[in-house]
C-alpha atoms as a PDB file:
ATOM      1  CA  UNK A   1      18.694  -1.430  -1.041  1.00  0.00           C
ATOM      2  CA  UNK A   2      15.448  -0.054   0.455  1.00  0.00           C
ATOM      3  CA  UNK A   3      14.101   1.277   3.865  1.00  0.00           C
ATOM      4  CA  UNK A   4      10.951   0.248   5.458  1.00  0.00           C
ATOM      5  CA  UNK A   5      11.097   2.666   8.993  1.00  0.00           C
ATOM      6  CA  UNK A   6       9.076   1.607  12.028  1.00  0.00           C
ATOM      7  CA  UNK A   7       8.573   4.692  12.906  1.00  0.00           C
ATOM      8  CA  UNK A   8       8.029   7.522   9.841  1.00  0.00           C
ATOM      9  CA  UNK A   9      11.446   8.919   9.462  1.00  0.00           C
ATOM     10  CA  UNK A  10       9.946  12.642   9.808  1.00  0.00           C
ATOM     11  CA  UNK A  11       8.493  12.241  13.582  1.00  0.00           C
ATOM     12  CA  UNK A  12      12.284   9.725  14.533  1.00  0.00           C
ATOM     13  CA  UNK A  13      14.103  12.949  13.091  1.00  0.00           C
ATOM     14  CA  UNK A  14      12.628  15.194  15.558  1.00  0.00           C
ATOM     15  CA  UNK A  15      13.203  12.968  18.579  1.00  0.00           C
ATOM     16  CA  UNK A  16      16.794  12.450  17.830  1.00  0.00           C
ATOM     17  CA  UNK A  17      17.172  16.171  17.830  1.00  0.00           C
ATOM     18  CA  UNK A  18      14.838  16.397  20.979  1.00  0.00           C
ATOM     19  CA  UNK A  19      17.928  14.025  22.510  1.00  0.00           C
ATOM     20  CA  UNK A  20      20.940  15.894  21.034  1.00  0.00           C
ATOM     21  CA  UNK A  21      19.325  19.241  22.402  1.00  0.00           C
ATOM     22  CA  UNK A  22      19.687  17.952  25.446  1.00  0.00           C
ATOM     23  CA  UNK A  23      23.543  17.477  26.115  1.00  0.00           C
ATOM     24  CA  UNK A  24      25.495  15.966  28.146  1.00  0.00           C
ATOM     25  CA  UNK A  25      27.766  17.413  30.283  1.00  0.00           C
ATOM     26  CA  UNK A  26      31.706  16.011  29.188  1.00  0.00           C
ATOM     27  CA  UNK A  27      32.892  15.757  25.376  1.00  0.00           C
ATOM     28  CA  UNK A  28      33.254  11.953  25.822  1.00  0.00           C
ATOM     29  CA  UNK A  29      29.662  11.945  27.118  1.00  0.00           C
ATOM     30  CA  UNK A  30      27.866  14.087  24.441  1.00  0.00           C
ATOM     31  CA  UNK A  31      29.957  12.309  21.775  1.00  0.00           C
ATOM     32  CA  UNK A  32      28.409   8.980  23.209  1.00  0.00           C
ATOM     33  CA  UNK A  33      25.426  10.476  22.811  1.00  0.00           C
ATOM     34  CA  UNK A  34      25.513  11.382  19.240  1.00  0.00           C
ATOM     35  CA  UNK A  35      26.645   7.728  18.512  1.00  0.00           C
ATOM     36  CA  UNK A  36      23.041   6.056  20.394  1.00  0.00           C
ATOM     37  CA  UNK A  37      21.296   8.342  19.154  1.00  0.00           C
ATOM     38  CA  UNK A  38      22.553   8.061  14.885  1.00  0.00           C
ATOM     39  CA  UNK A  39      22.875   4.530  15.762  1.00  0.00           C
ATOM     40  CA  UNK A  40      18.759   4.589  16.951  1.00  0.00           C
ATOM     41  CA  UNK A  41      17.961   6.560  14.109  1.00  0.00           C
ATOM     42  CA  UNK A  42      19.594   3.846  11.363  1.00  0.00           C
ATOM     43  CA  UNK A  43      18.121   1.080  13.142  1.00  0.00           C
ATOM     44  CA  UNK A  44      14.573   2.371  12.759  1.00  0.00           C
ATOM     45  CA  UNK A  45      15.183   2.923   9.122  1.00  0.00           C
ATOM     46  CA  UNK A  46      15.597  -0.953   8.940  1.00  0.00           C
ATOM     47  CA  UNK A  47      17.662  -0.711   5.628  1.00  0.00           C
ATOM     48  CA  UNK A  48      17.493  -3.997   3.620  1.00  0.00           C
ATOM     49  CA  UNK A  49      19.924  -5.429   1.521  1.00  0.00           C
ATOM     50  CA  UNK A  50      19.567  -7.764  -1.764  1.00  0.00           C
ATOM     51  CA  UNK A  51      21.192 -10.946  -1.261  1.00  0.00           C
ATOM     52  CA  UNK A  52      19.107 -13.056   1.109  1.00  0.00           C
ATOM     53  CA  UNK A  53      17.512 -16.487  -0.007  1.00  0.00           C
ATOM     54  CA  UNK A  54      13.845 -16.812   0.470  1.00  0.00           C
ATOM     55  CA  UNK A  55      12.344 -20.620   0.521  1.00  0.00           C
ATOM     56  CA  UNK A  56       9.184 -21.032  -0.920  1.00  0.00           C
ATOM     57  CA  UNK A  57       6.611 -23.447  -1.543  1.00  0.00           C
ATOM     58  CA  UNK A  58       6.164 -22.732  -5.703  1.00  0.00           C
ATOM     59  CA  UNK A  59       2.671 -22.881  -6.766  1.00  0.00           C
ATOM     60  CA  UNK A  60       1.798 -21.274 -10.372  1.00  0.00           C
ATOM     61  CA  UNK A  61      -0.402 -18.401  -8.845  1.00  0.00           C
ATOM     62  CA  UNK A  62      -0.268 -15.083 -10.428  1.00  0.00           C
ATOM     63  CA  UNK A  63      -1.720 -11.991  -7.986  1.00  0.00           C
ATOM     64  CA  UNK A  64      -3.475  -9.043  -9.708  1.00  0.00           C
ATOM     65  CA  UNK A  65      -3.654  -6.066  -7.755  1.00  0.00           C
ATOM     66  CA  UNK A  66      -6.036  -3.338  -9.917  1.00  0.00           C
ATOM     67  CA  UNK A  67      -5.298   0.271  -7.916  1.00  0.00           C
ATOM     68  CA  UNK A  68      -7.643   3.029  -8.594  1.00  0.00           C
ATOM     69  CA  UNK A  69      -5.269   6.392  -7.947  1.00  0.00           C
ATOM     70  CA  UNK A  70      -7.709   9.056  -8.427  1.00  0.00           C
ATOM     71  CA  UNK A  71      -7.951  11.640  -6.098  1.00  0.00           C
ATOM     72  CA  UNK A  72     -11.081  10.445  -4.426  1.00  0.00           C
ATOM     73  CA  UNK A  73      -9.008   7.722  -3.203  1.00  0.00           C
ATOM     74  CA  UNK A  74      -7.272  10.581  -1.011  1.00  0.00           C
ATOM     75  CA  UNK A  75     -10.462  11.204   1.084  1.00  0.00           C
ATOM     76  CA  UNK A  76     -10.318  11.113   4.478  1.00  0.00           C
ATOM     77  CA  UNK A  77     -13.463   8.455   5.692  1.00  0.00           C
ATOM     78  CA  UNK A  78     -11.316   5.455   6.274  1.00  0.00           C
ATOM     79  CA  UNK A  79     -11.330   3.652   9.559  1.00  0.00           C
ATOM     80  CA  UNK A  80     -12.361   7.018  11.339  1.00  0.00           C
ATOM     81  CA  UNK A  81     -10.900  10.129   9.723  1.00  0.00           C
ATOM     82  CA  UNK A  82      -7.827   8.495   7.335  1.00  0.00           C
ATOM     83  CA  UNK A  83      -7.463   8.699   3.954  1.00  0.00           C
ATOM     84  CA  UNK A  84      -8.562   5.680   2.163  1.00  0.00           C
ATOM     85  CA  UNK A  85      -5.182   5.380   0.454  1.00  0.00           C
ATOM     86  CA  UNK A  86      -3.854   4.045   4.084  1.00  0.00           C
ATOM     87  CA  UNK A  87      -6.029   1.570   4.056  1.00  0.00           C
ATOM     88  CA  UNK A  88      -5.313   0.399   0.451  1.00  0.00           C
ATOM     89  CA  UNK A  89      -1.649   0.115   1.101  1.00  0.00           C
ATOM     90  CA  UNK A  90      -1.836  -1.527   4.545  1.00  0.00           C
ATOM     91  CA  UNK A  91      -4.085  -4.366   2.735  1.00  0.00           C
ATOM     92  CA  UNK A  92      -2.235  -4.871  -0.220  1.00  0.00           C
ATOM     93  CA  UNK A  93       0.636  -5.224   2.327  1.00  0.00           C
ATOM     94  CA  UNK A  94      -1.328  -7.691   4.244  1.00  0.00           C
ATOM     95  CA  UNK A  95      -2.292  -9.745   1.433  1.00  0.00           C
ATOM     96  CA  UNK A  96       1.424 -10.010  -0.348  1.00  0.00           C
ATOM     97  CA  UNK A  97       2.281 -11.045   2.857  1.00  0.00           C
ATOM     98  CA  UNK A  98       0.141 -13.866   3.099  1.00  0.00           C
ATOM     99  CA  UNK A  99       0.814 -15.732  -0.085  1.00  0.00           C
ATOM    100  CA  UNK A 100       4.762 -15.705  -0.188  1.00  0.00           C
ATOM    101  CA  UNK A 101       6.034 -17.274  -3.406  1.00  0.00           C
ATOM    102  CA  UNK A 102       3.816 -16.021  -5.850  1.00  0.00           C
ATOM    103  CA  UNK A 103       3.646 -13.882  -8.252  1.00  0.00           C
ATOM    104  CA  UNK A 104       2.401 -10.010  -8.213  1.00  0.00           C
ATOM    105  CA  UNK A 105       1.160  -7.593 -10.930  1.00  0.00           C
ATOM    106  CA  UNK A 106       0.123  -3.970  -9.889  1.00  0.00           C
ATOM    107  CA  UNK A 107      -2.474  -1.923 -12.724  1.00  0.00           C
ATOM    108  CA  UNK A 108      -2.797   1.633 -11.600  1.00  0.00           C
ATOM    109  CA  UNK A 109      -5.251   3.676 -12.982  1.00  0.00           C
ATOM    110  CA  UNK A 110      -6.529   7.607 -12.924  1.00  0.00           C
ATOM    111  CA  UNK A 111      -6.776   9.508 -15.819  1.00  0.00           C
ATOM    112  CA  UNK A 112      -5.187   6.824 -18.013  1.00  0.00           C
ATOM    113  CA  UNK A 113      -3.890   2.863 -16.684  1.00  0.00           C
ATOM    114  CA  UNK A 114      -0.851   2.048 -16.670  1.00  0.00           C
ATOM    115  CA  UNK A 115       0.964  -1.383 -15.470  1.00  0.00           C
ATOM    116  CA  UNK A 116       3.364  -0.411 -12.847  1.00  0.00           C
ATOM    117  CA  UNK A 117       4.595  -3.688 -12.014  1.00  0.00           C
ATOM    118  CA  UNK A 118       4.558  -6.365 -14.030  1.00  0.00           C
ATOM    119  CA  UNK A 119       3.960 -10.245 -13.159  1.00  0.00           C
ATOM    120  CA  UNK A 120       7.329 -10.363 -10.619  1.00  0.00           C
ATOM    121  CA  UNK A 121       8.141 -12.793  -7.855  1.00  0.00           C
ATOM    122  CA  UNK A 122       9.936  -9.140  -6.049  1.00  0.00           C
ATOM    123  CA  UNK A 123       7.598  -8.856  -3.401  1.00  0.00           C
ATOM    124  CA  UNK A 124       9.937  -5.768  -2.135  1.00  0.00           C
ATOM    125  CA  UNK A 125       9.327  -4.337  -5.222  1.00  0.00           C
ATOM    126  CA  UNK A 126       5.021  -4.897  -5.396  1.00  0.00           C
ATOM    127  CA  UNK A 127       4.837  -3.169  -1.927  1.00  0.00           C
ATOM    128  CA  UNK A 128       7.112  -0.361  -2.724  1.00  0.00           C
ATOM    129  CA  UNK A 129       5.065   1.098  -5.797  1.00  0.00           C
ATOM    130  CA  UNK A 130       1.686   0.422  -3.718  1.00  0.00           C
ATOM    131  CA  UNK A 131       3.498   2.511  -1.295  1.00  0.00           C
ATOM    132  CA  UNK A 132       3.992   5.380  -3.203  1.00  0.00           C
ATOM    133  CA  UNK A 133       0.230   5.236  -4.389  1.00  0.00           C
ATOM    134  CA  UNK A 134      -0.685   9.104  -3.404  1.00  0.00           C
ATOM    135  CA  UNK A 135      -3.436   9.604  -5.683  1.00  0.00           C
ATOM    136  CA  UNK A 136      -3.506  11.556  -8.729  1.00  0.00           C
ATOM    137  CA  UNK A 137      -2.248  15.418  -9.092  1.00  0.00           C
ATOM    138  CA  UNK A 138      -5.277  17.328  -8.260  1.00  0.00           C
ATOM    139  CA  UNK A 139      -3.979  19.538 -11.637  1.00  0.00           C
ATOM    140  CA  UNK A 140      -4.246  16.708 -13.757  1.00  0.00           C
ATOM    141  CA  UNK A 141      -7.778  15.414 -12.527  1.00  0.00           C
ATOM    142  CA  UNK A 142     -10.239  14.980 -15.270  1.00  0.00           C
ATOM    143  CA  UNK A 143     -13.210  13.025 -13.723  1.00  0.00           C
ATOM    144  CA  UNK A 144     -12.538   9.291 -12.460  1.00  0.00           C
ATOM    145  CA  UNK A 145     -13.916   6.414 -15.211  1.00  0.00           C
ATOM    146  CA  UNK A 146     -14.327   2.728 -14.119  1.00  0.00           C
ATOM    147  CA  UNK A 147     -14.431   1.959 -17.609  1.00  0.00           C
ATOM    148  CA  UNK A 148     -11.119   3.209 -18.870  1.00  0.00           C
ATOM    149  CA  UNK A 149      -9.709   0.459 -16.280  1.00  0.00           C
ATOM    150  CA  UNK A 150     -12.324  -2.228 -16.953  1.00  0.00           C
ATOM    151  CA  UNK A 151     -11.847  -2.131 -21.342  1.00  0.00           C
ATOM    152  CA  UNK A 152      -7.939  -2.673 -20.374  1.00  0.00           C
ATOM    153  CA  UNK A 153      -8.575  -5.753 -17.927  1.00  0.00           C
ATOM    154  CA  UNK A 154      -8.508  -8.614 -20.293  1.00  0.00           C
ATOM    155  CA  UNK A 155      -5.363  -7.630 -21.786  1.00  0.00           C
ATOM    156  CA  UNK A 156      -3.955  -8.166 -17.797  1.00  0.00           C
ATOM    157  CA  UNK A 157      -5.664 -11.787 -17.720  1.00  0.00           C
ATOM    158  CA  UNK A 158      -5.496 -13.035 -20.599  1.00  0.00           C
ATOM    159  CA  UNK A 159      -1.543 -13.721 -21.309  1.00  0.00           C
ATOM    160  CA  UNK A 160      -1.386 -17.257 -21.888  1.00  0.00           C
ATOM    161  CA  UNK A 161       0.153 -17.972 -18.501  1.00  0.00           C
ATOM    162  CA  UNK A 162      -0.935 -21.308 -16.976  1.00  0.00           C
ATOM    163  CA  UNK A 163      -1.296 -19.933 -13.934  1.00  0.00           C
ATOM    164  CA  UNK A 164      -3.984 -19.328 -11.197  1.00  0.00           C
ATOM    165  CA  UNK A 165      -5.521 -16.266 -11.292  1.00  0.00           C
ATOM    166  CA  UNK A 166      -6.022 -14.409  -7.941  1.00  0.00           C
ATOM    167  CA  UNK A 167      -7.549 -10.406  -8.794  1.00  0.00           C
ATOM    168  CA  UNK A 168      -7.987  -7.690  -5.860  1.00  0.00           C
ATOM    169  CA  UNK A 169      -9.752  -4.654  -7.800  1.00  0.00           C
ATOM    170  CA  UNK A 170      -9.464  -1.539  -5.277  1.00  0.00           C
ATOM    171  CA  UNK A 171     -11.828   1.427  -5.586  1.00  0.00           C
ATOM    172  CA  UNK A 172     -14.142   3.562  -4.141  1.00  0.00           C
ATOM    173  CA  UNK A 173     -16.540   2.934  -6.990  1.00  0.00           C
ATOM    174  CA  UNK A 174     -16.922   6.743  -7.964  1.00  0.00           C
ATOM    175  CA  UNK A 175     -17.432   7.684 -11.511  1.00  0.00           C
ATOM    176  CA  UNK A 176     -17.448  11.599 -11.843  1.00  0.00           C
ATOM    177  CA  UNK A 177     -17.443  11.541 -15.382  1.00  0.00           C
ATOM    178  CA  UNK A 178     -20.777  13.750 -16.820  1.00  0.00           C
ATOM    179  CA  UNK A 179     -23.386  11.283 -18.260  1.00  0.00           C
ATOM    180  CA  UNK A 180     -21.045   8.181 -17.652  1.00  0.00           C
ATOM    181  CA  UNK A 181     -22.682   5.277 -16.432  1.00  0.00           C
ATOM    182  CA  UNK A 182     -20.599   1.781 -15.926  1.00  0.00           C
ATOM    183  CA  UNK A 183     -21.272  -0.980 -18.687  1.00  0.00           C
ATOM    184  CA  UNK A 184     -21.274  -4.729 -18.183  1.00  0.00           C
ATOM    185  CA  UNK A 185     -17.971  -6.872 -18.496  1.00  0.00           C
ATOM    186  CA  UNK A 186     -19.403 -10.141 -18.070  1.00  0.00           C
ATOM    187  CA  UNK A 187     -16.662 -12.040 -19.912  1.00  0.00           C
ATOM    188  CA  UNK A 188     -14.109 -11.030 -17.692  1.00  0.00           C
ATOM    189  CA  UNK A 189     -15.041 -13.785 -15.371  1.00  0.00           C
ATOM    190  CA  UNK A 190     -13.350 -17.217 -17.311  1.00  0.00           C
ATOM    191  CA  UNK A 191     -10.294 -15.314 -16.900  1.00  0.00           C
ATOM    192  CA  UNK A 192     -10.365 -14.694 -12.458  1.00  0.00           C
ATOM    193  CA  UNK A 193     -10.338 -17.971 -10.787  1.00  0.00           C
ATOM    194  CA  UNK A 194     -10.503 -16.124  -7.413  1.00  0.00           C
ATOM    195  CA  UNK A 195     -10.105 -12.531  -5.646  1.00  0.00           C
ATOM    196  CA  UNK A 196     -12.512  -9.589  -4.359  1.00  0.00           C
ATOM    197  CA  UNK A 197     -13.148  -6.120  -5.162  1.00  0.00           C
ATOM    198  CA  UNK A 198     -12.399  -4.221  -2.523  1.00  0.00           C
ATOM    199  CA  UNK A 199     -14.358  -1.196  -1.432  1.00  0.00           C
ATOM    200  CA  UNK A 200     -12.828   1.794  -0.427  1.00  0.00           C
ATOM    201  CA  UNK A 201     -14.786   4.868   2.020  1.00  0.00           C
ATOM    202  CA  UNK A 202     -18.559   5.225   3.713  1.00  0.00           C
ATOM    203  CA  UNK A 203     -21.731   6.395   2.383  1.00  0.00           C
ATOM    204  CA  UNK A 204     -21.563   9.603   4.056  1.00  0.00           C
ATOM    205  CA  UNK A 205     -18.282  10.135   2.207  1.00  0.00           C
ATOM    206  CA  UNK A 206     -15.155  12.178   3.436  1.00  0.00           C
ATOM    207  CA  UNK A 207     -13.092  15.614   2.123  1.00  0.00           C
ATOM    208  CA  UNK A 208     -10.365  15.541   0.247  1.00  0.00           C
ATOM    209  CA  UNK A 209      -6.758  17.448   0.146  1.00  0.00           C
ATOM    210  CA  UNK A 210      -5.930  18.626  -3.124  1.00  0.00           C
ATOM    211  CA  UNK A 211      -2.534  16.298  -4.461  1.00  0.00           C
ATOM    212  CA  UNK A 212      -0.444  18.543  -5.483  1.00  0.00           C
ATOM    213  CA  UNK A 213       3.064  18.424  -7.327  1.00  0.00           C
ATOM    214  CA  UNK A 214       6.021  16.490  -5.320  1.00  0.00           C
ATOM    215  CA  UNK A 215       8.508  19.409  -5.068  1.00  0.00           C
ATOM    216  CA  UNK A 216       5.268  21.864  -4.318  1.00  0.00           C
ATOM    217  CA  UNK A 217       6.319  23.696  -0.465  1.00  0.00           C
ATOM    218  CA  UNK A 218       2.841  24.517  -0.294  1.00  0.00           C
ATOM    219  CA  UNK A 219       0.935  22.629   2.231  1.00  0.00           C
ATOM    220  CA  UNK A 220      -2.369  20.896   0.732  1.00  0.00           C
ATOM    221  CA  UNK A 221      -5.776  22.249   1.198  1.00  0.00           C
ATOM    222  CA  UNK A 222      -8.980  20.505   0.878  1.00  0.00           C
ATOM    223  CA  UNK A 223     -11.145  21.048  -2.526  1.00  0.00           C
ATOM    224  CA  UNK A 224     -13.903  23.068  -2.580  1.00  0.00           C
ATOM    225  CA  UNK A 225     -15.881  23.803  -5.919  1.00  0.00           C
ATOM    226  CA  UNK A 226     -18.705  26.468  -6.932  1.00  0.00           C
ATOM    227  CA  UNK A 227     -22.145  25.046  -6.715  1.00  0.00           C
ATOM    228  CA  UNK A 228     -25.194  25.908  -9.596  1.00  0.00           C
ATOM    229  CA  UNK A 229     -25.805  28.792  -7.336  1.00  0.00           C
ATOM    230  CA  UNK A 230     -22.066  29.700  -7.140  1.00  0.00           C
ATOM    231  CA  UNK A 231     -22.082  28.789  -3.493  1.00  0.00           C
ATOM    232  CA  UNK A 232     -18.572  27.328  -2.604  1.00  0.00           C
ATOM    233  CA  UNK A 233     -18.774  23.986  -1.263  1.00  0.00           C
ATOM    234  CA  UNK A 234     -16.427  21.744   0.025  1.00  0.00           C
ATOM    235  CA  UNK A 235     -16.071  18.742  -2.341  1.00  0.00           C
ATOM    236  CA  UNK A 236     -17.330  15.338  -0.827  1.00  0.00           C
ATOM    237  CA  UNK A 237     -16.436  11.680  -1.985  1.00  0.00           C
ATOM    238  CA  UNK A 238     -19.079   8.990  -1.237  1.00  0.00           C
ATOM    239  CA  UNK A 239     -18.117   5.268  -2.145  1.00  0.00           C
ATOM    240  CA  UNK A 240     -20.476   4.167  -5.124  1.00  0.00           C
ATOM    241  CA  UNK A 241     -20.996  -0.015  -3.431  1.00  0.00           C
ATOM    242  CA  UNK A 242     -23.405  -0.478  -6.299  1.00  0.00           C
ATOM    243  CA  UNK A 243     -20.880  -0.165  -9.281  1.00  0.00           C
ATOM    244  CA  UNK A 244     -18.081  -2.153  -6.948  1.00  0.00           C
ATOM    245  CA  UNK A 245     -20.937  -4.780  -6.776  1.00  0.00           C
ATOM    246  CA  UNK A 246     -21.124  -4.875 -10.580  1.00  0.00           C
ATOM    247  CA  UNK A 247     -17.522  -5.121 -10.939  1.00  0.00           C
ATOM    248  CA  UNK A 248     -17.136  -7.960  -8.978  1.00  0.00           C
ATOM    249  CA  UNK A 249     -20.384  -9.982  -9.989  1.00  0.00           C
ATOM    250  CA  UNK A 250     -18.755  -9.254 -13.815  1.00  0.00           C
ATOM    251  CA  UNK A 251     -15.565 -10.751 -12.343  1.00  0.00           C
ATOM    252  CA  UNK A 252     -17.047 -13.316 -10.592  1.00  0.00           C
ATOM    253  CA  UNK A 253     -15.463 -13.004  -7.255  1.00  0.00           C
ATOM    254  CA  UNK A 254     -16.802 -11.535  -3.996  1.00  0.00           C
ATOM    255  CA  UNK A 255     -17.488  -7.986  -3.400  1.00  0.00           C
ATOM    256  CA  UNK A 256     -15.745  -6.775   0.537  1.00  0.00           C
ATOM    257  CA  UNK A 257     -16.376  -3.350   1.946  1.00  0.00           C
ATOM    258  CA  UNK A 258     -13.221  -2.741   3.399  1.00  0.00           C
ATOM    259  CA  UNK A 259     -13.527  -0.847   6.635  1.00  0.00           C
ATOM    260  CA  UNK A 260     -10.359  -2.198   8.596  1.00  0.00           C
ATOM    261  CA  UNK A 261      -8.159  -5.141   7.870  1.00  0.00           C
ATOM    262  CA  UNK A 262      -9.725  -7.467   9.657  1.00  0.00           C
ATOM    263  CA  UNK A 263     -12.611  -7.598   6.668  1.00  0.00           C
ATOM    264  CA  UNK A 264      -9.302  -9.616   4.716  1.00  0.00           C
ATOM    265  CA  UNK A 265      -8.996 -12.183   6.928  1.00  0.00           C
ATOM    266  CA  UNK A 266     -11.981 -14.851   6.013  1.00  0.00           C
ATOM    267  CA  UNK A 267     -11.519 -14.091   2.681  1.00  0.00           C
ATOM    268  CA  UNK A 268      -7.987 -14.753   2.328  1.00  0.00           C
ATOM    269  CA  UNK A 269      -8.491 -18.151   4.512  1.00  0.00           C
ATOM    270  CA  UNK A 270     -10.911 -19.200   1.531  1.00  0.00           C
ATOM    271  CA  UNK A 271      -8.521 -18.439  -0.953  1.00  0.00           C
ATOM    272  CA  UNK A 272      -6.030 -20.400   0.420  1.00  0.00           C
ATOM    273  CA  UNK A 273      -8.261 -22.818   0.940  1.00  0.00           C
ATOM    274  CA  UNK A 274      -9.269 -23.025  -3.105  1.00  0.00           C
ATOM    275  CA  UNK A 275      -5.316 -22.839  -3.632  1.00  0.00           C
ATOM    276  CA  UNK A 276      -4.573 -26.178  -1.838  1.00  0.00           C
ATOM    277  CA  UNK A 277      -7.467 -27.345  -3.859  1.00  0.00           C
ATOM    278  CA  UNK A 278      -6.892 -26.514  -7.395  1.00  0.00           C
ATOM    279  CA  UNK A 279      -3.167 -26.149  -7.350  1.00  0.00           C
ATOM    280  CA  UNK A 280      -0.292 -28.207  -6.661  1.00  0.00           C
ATOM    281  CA  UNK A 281       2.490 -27.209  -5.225  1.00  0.00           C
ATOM    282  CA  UNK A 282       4.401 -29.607  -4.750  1.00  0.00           C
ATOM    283  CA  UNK A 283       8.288 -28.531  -5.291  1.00  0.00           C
ATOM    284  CA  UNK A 284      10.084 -25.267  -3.104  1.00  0.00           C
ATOM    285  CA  UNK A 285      12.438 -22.992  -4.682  1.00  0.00           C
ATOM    286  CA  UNK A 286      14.905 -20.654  -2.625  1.00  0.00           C
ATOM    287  CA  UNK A 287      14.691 -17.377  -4.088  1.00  0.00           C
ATOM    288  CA  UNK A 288      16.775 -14.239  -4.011  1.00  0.00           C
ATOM    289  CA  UNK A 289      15.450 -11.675  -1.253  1.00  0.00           C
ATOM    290  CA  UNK A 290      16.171  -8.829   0.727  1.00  0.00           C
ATOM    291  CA  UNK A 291      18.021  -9.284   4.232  1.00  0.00           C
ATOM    292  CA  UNK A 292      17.807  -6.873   7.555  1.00  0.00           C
ATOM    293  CA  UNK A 293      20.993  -5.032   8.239  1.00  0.00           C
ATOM    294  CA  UNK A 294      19.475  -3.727  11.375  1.00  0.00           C
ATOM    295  CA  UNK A 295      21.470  -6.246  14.046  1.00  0.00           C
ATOM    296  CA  UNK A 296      24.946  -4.683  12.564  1.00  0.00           C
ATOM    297  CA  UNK A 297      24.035  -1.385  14.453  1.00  0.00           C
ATOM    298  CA  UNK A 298      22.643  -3.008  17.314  1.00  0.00           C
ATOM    299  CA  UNK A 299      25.379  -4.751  19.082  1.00  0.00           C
ATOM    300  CA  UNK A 300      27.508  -1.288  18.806  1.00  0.00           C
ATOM    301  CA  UNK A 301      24.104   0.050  20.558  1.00  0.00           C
ATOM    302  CA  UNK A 302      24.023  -2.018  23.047  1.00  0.00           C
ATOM    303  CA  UNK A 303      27.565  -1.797  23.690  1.00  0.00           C
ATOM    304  CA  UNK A 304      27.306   1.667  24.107  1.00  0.00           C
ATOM    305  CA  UNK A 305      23.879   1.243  26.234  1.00  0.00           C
ATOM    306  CA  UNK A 306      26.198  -0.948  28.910  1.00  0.00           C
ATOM    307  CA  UNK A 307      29.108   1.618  28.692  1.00  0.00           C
ATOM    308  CA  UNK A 308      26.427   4.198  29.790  1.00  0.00           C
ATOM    309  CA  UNK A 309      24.942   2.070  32.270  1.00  0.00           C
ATOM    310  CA  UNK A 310      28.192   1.427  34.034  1.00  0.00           C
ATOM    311  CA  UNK A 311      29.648   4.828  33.631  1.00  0.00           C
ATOM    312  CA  UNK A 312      26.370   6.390  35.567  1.00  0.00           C
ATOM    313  CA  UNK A 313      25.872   3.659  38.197  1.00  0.00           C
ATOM    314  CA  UNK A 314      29.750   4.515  39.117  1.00  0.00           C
ATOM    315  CA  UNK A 315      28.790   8.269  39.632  1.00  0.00           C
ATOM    316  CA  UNK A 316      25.928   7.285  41.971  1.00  0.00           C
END
């Protein structure tokens, strides 16, 4: 089972107790009440259930997603004031979305990598674990490294899979690591038959909350450091386009600064259009999914909603 709310489950929480606070006069009433307003509250949670069939068309494409989760990727400079983080999971979203069938693979890296999902068909599953991307525990924080990620890439790639290839690399581009410089990973490229690298924040950069520990009741404040003059400063994160660049000319796929979704859209037209070129997918396979639960609680709502309706239209 999972939960994907349409409206964060924090902010519902407060307006059903917003509309239990205010009660109804008559026991039958306020229990009526209760029962719209739990009945609201499970609907938005939009609980999904394993069991439904999915039909889709069955190409052999394999989707890469490389996540960088180090804390810069918290800083707030995307699409106005948002972390960049939001943006990340609203365009993997976007993309898994658009090429139903195939299969995803989710690297994560920060300190160390680490393959959080491997090749699955699940897209429940591939958008779940992007979801809980929150970047890395500002405790644990060492300095970010591209190359960490990019000496670990061909081991992703190169599997033996007849497949086609499809790689988004997400980063801001920062390396903070003294003296390190990015190398060259040229032969990276006969092993990507398509994707971007996708650039995360702005040039004038944006602050960043310290992540702190899950069960941690203290709220997060922003990092500051000591300058060379041990002035405190408040710790900046600019995105580094010229090492994203070098990434994706090593990968040989297209380099997108991405500033809202909208920047996805060509690119994932082209895509599609080198799929229908290159592969063949010519047979459709039903396969297991989840299914919406949500229209069990609505006819009792709506039920309800009439009983209401009549009962107050009677007392006018």
């Amino acid at each position: 089972m999972i939960i994907r709310p349409i409206i964060p489950i924090w902010l519902m929480g407060i307006i059903c107790v917003i509309f239990l606070v205010l009660k109804r006069k008559g026991v039958f009433n306020y229990i009526r009440q209760i029962l719209i307003v739990a009945l609201l509250f499970v609907i938005n949670l939009r609980i999904m259930i394993p069991g439904g069939q999915v039909t889709t068309i069955n190409p052999d494409i394999d989707i890469l997603f490389v996540c960088d989760d180090t804390i810069s990727m918290m800083a707030e400079d995307y699409n106005g004031n948002n972390p960049r983080m939001d943006g990340v999971k609203a365009d993997c979203e976007y993309i898994i979305d658009q090429f139903p069938g195939a299969s995803y693979g989710v690297v994560v890296f920060d300190r160390s990598v680490e393959l959080k999902v491997p090749y699955t068909v699940d897209s429940a599953i591939t958008k779940q674990t992007i979801g809980f991307l929150d970047g890395e525990a500002s405790y644990y924080a060492k300095g970010s490294s591209l190359n960490l990620i990019m000496d670990h890439m061909q081991e992703y790639l190169d599997r033996g899979r007849d497949t086609y290839q499809i790689v988004f690399f997400i980063s801001d581009g920062e390396i903070t690591k003294e003296d390190e410089k990015l190398k060259s990973y040229p032969n990276l490229a006969e092993f990507v038959d398509d994707g971007a690298v996708l650039g995360y924040g702005t040039s004038q950069g944006g602050p960043m909350k310290a992540v702190t520990f899950s069960f941690s009741e203290d709220p997060a404040e922003y990092i500051y450091y000591y300058d060379d003059n041990f002035d405190k400063q408040q710790a900046i994160s600019k995105i580094d386009e010229d090492n994203l660049k070098s990434i994706a000319n090593d990968l040989g796929v297209d380099y997108i600064h991405a500033t809202k979704q909208s920047d996805l859209h060509k690119k994932i037209s082209d895509i599609k259009d080198g799929i229908s070129g290159e592969v063949k997918a010519d047979s459709e396979d039903a396969r297991s999914g989840y299914s919406e639960t949500y229209y069990f609680f609505v006819i009792p709502l709506v039920a309800l909603l009439i009983i209401d309706l009549i009962y107050y239209r009677r007392k006018l």
